[in-house]
PDB file of N, CA and C in Angstrom:
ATOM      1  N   UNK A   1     105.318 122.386 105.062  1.00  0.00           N
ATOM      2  CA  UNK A   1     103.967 122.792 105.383  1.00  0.00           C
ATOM      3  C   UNK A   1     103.108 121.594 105.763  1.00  0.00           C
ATOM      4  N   UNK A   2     103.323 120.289 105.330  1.00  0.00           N
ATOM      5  CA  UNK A   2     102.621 119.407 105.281  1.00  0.00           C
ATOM      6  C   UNK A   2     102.502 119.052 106.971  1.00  0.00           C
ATOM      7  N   UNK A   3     103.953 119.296 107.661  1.00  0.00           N
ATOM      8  CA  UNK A   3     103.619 118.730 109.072  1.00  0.00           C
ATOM      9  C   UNK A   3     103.180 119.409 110.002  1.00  0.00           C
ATOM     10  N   UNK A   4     102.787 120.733 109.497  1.00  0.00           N
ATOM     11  CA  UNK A   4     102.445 121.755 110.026  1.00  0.00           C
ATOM     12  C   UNK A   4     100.702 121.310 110.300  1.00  0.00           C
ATOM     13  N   UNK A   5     100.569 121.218 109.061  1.00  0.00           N
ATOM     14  CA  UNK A   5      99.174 120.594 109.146  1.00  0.00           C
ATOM     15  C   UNK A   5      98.836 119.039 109.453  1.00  0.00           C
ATOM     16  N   UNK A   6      99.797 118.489 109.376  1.00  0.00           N
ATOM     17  CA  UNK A   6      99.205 117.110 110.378  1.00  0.00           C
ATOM     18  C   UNK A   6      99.661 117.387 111.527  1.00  0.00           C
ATOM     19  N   UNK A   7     100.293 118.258 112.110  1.00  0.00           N
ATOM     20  CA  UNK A   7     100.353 118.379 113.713  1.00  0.00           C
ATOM     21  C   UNK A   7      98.896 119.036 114.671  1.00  0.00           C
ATOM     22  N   UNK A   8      98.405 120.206 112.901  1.00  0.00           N
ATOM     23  CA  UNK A   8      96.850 120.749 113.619  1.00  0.00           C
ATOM     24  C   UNK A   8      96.026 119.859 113.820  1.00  0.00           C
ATOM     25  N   UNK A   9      95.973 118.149 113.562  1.00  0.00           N
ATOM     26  CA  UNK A   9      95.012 117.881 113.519  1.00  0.00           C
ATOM     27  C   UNK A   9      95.389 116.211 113.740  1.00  0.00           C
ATOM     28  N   UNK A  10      96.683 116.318 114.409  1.00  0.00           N
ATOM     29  CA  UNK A  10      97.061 114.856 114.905  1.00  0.00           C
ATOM     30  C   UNK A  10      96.647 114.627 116.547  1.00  0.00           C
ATOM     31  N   UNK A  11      96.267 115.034 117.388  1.00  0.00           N
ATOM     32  CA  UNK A  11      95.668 114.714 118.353  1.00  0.00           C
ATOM     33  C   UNK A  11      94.168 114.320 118.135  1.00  0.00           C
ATOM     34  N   UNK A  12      93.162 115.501 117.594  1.00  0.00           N
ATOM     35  CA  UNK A  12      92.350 114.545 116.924  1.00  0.00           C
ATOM     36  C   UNK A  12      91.710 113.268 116.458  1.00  0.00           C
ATOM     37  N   UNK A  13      92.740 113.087 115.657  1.00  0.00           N
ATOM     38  CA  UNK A  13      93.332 112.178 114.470  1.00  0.00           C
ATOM     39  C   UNK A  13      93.092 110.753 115.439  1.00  0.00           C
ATOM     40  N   UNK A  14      94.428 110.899 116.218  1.00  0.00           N
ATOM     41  CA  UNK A  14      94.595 109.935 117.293  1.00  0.00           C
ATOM     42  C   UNK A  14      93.217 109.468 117.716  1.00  0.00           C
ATOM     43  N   UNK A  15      92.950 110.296 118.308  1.00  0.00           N
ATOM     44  CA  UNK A  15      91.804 110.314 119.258  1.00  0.00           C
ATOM     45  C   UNK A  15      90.635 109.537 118.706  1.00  0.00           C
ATOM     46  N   UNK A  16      90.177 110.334 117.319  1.00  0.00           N
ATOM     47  CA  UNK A  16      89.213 109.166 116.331  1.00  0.00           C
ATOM     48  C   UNK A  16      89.509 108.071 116.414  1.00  0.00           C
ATOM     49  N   UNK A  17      90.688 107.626 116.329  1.00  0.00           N
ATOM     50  CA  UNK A  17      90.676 106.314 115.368  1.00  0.00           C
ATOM     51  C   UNK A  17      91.079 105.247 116.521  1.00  0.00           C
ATOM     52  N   UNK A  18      91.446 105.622 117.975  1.00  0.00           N
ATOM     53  CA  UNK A  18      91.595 105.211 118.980  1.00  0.00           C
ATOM     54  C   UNK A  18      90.106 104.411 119.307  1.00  0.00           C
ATOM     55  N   UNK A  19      89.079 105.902 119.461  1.00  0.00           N
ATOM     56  CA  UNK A  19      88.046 105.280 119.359  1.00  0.00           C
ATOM     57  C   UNK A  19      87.233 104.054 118.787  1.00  0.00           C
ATOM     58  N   UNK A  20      87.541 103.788 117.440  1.00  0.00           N
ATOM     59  CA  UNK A  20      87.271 104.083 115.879  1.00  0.00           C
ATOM     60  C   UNK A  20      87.936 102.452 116.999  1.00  0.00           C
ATOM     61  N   UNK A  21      88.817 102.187 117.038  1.00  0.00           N
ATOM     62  CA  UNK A  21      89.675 100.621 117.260  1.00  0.00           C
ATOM     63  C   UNK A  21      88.998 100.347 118.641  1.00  0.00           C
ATOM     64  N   UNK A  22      88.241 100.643 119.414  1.00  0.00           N
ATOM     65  CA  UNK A  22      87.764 100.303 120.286  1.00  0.00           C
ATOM     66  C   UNK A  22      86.231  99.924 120.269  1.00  0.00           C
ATOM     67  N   UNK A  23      85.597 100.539 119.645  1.00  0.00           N
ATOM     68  CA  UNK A  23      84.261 100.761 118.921  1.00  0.00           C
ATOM     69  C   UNK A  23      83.864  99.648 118.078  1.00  0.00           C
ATOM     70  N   UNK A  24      84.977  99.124 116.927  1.00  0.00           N
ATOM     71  CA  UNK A  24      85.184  98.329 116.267  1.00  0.00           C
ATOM     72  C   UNK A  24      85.983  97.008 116.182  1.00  0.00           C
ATOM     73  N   UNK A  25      86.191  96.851 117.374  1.00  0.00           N
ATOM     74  CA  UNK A  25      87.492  96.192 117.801  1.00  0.00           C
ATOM     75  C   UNK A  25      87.029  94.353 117.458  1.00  0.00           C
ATOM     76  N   UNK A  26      85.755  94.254 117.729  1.00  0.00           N
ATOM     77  CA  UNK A  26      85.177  92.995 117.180  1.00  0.00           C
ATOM     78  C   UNK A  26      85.574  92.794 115.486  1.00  0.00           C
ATOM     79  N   UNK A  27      85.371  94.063 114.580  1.00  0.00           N
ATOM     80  CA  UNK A  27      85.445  93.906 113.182  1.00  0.00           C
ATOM     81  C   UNK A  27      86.359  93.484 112.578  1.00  0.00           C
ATOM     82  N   UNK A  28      87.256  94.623 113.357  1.00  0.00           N
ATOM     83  CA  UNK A  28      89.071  94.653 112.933  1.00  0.00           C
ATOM     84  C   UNK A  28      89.714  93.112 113.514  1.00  0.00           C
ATOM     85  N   UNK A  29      88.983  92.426 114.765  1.00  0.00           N
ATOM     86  CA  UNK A  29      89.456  90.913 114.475  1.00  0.00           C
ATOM     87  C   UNK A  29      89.009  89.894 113.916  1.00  0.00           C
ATOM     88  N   UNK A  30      87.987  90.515 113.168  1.00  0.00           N
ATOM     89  CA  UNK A  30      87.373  89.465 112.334  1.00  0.00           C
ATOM     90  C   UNK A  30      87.932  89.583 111.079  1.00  0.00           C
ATOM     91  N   UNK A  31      88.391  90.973 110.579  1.00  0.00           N
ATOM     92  CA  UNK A  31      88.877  90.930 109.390  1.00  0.00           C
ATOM     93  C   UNK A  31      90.515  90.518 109.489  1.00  0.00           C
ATOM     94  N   UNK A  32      90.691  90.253 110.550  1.00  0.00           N
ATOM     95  CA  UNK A  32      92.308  89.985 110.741  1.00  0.00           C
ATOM     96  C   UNK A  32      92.088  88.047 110.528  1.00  0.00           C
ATOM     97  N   UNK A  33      91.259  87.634 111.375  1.00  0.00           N
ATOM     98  CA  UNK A  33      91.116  86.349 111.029  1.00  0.00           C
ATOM     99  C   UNK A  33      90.773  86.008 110.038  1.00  0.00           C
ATOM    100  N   UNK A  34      89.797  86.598 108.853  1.00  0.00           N
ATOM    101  CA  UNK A  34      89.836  86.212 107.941  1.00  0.00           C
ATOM    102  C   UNK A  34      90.823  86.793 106.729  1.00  0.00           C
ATOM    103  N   UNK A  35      92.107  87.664 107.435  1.00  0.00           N
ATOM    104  CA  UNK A  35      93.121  87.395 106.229  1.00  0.00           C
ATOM    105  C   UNK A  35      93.874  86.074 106.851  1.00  0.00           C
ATOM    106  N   UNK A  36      93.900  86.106 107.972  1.00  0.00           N
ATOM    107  CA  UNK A  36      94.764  85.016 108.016  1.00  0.00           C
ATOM    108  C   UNK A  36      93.992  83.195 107.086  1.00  0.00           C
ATOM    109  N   UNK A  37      92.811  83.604 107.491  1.00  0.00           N
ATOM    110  CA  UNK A  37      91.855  82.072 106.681  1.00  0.00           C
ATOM    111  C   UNK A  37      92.320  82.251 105.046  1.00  0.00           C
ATOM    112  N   UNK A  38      92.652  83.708 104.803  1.00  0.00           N
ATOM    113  CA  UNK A  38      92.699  83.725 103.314  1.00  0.00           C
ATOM    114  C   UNK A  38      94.163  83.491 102.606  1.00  0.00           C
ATOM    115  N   UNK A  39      94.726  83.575 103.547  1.00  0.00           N
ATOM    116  CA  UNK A  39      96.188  83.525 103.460  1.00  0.00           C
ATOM    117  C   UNK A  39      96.728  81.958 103.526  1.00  0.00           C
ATOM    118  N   UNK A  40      96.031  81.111 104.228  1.00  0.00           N
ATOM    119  CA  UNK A  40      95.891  79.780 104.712  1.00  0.00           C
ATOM    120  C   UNK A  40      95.554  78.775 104.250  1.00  0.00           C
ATOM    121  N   UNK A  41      94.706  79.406 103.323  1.00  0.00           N
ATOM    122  CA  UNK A  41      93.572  78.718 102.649  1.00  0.00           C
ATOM    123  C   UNK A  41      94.289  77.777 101.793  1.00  0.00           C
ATOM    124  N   UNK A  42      93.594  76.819 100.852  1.00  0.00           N
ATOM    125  CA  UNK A  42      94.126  75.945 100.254  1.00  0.00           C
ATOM    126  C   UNK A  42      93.676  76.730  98.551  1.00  0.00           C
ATOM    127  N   UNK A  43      94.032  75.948  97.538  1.00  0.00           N
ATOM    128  CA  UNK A  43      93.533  77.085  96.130  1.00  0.00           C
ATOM    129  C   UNK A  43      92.208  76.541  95.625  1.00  0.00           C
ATOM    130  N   UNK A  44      91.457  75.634  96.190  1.00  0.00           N
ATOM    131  CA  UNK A  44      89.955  75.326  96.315  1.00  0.00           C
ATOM    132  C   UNK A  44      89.134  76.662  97.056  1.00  0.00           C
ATOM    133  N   UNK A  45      89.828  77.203  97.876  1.00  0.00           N
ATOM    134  CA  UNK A  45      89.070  77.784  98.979  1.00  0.00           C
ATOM    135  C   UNK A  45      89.765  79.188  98.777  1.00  0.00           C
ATOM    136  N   UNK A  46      90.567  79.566  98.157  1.00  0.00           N
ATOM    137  CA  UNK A  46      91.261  81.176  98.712  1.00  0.00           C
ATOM    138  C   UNK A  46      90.304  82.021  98.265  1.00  0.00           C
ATOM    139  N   UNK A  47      89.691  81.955  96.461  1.00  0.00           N
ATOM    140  CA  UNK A  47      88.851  82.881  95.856  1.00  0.00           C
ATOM    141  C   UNK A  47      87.793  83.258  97.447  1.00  0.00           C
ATOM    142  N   UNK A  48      87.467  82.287  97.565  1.00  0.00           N
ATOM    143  CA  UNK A  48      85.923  82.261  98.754  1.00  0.00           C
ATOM    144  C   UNK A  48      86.280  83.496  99.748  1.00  0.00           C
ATOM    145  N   UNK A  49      87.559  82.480 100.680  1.00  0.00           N
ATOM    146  CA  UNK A  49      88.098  83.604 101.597  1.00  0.00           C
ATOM    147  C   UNK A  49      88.650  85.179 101.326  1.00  0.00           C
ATOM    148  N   UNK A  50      89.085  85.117  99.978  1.00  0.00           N
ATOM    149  CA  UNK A  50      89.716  86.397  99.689  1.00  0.00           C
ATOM    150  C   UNK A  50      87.772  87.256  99.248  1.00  0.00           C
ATOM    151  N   UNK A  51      87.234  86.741  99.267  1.00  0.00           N
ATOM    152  CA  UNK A  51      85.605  87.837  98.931  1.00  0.00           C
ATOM    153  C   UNK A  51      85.342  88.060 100.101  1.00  0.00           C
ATOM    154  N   UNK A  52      85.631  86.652 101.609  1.00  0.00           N
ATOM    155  CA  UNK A  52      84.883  87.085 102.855  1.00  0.00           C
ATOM    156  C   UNK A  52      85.801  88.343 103.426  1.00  0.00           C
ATOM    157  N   UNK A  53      86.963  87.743 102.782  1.00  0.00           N
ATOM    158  CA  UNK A  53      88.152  89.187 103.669  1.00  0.00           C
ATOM    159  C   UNK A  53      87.736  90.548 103.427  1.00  0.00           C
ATOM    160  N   UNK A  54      87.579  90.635 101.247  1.00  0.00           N
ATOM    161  CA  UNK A  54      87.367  92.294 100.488  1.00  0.00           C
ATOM    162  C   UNK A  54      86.150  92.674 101.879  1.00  0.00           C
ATOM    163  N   UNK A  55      84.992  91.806 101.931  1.00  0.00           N
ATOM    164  CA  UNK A  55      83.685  92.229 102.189  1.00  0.00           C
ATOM    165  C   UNK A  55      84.074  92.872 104.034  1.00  0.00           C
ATOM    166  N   UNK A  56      85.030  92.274 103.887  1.00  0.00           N
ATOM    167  CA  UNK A  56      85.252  93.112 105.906  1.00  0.00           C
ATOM    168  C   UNK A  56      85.903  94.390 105.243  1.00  0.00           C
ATOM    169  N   UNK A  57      87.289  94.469 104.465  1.00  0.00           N
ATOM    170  CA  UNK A  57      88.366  95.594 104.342  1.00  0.00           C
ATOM    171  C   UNK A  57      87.346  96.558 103.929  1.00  0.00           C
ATOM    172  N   UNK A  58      86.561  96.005 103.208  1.00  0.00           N
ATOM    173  CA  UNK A  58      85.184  97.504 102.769  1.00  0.00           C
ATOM    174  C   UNK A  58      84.448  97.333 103.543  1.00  0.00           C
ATOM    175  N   UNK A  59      84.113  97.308 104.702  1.00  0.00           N
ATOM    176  CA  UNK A  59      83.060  97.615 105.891  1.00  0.00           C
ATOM    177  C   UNK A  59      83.645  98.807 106.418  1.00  0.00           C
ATOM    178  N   UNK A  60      85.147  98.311 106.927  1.00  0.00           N
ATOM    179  CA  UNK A  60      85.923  99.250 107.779  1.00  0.00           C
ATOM    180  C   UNK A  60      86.529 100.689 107.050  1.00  0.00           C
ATOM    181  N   UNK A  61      86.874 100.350 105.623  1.00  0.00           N
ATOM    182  CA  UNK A  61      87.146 101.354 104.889  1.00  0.00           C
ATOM    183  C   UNK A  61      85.517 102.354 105.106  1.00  0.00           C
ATOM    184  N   UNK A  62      84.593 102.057 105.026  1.00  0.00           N
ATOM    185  CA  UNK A  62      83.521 102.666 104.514  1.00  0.00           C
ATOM    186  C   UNK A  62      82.894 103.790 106.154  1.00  0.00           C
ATOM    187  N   UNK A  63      82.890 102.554 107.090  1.00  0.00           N
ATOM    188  CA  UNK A  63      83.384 103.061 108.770  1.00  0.00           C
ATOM    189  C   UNK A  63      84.196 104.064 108.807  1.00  0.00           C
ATOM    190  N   UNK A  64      85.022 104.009 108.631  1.00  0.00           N
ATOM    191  CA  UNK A  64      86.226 105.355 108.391  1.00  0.00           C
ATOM    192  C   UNK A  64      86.196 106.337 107.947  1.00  0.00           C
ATOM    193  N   UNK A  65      85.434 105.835 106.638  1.00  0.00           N
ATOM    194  CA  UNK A  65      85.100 107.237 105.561  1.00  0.00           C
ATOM    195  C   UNK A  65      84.058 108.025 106.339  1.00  0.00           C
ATOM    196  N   UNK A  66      83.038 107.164 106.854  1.00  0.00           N
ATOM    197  CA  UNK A  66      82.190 108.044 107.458  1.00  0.00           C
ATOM    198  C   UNK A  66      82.428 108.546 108.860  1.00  0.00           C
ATOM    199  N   UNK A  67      83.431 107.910 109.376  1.00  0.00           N
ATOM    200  CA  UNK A  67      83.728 108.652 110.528  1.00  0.00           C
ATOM    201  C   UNK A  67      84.998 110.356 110.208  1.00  0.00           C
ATOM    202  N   UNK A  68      85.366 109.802 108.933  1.00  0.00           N
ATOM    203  CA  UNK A  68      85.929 111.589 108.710  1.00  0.00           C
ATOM    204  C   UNK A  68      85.320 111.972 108.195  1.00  0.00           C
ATOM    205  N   UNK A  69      84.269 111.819 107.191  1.00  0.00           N
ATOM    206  CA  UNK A  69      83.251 112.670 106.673  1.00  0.00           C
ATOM    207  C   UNK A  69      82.435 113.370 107.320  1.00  0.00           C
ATOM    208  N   UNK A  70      81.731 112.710 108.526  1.00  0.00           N
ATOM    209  CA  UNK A  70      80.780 113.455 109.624  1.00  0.00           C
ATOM    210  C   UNK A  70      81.570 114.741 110.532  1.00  0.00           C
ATOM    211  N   UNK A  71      82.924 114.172 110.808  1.00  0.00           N
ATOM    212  CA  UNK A  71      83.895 115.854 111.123  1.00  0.00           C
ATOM    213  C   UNK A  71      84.110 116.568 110.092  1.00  0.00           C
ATOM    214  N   UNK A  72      84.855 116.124 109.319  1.00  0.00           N
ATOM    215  CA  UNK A  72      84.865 116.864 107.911  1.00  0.00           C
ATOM    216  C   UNK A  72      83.452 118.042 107.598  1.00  0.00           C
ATOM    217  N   UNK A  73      82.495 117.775 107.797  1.00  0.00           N
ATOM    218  CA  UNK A  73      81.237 118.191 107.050  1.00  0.00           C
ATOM    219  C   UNK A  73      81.386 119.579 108.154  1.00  0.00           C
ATOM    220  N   UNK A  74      81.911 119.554 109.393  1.00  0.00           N
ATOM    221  CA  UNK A  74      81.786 120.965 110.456  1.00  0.00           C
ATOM    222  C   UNK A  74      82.721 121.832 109.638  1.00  0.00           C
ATOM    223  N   UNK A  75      83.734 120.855 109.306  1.00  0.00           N
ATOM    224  CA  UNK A  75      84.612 122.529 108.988  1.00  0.00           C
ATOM    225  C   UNK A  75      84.289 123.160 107.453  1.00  0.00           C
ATOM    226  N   UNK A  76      85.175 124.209 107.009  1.00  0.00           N
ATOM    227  CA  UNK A  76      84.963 125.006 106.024  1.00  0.00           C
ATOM    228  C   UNK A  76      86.041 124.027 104.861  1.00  0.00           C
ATOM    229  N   UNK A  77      85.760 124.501 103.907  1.00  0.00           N
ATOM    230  CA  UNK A  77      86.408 123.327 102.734  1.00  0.00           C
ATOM    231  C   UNK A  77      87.866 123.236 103.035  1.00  0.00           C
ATOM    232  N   UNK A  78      88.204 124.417 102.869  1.00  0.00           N
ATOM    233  CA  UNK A  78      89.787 123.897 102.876  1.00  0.00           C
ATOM    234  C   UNK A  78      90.534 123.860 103.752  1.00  0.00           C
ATOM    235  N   UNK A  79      89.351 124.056 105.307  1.00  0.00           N
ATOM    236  CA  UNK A  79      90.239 123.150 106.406  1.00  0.00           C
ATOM    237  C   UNK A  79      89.834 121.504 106.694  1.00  0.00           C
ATOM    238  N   UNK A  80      88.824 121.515 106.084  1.00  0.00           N
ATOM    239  CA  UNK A  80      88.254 119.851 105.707  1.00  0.00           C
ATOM    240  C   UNK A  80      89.362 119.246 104.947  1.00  0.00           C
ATOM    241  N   UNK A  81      89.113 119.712 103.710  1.00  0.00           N
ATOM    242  CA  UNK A  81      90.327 119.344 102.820  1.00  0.00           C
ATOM    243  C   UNK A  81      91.761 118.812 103.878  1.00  0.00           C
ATOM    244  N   UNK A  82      92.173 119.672 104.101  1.00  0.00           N
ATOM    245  CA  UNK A  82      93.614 119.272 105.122  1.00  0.00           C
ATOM    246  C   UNK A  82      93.239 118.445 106.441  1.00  0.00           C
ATOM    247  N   UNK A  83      91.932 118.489 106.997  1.00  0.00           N
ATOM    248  CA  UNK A  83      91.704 117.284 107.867  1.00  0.00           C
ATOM    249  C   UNK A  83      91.899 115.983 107.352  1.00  0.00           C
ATOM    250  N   UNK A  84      91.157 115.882 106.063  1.00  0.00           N
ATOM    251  CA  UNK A  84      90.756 114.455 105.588  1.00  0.00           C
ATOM    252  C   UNK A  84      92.334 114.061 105.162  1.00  0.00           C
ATOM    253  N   UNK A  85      92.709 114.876 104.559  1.00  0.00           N
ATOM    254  CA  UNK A  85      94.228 114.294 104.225  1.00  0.00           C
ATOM    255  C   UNK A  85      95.467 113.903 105.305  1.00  0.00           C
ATOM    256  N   UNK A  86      95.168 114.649 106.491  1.00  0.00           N
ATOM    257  CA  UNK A  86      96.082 114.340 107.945  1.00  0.00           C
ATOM    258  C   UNK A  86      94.966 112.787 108.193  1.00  0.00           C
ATOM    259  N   UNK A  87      93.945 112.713 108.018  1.00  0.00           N
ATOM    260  CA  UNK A  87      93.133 111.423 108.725  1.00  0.00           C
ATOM    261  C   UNK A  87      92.908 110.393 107.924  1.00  0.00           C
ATOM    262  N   UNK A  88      93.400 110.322 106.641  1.00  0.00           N
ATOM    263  CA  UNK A  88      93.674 109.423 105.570  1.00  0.00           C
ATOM    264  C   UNK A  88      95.183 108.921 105.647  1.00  0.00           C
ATOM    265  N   UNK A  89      95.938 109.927 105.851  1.00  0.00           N
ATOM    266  CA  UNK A  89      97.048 109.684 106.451  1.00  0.00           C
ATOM    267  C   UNK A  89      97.113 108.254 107.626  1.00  0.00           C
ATOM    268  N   UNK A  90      97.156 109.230 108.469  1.00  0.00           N
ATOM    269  CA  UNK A  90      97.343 108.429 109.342  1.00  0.00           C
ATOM    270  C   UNK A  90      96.677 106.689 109.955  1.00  0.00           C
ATOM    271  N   UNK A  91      95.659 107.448 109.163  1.00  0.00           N
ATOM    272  CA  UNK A  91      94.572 105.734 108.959  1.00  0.00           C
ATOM    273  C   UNK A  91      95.060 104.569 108.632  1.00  0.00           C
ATOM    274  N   UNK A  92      95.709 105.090 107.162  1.00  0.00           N
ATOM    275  CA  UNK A  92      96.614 103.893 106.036  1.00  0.00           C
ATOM    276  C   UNK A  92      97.450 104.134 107.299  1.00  0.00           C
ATOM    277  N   UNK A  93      98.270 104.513 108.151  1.00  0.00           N
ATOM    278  CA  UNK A  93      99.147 104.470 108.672  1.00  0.00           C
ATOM    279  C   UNK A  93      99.164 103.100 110.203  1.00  0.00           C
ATOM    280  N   UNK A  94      98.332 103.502 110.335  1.00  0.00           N
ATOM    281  CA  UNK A  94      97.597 102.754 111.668  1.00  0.00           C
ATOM    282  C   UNK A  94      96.662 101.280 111.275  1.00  0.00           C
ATOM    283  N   UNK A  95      95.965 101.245 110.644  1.00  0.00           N
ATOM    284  CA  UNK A  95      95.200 100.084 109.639  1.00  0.00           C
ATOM    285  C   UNK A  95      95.859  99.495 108.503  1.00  0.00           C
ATOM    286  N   UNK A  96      96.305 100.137 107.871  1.00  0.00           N
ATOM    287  CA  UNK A  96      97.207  99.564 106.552  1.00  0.00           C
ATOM    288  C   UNK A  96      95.907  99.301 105.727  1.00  0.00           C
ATOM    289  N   UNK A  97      96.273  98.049 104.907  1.00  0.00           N
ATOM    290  CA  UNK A  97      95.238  97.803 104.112  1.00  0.00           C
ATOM    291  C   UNK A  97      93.927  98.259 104.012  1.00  0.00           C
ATOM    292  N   UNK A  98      93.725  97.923 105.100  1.00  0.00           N
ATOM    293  CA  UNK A  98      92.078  97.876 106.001  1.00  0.00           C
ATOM    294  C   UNK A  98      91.462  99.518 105.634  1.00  0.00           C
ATOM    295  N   UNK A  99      92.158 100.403 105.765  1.00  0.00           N
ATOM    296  CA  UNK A  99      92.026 102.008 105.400  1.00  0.00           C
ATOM    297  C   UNK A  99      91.980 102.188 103.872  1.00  0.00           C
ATOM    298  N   UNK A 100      92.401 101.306 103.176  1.00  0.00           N
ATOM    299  CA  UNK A 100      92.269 101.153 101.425  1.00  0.00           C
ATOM    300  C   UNK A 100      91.235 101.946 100.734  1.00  0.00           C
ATOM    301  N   UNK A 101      90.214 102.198 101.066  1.00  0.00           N
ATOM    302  CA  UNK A 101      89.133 102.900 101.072  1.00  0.00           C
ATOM    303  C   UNK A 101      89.154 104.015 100.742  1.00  0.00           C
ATOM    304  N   UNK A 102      89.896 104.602 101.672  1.00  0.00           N
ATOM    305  CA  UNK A 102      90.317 106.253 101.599  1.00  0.00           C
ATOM    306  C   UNK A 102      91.197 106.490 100.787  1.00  0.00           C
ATOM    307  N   UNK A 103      91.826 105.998  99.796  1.00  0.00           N
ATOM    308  CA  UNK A 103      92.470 106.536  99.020  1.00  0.00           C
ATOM    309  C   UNK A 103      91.993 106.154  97.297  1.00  0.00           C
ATOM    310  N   UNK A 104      90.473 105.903  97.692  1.00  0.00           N
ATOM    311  CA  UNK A 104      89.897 105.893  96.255  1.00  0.00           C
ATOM    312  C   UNK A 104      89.386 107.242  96.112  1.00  0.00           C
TER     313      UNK A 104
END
C-alpha cells in the first residue's frame, strides 16, 4: 500500500522539491560548504563550524517543513497525512541530512 501512495503523490513531490533546489540553491551551497569547513576544520574551530553548519541544516529543514505544510493545509487530514509522509520521504531521500527536520 505504501507505494501506492507514494506514486499518488510522487510527481508532485518531485516537482516541489525541484523547485524547492532551485529557489534555494544559494542555501543548499552554503550549507554544503559549510559541512565541508566543518568537516575540515581543525579541533580549535569544529565546535564553531559544526553551530554555523546546525544553523543552515535548520533553515532548510524548517523551508521544507513549510513548504509541505502550506500543501498539506489544502488537503483533508488523511490525505495530508499520506502527502507529508510520501514528501518527508522523499526529502530525506533527495537532501539527506539537510531534511533532518522532518522527521522530528
Amino acid at each position: 500500500m505504501r507505494i501506492r501512495r507514494d506514486r499518488r503523490f510522487r510527481e508532485l513531490v518531485e516537482r516541489q522539491l525541484d523547485l524547492f533546489a532551485t529557489d534555494e540553491a544559494s542555501l543548499l551551497a552554503e550549507a554544503e560548504a559549510a559541512d565541508r569547513a566543518w568537516t575540515n576544520a581543525d579541533r580549535e574551530e569544529a565546535e564553531e563550524r559544526y553551530g554555523d553548519y546546525q544553523l543552515l541544516v535548520d533553515a532548510i529543514g524548517e523551508a521544507l517543513y513549510d513548504l509541505r505544510e502550506a500543501y498539506a493545509a489544502t488537503l483533508e487530514e488523511r490525505t495530508a497525512d499520506e502527502y507529508r509522509a510520501a514528501f518527508d520521504r522523499a526529502a530525506r531521500k533527495r537532501f539527506g541530512r539537510l531534511a533532518s527536520f522532518l522527521a522530528e
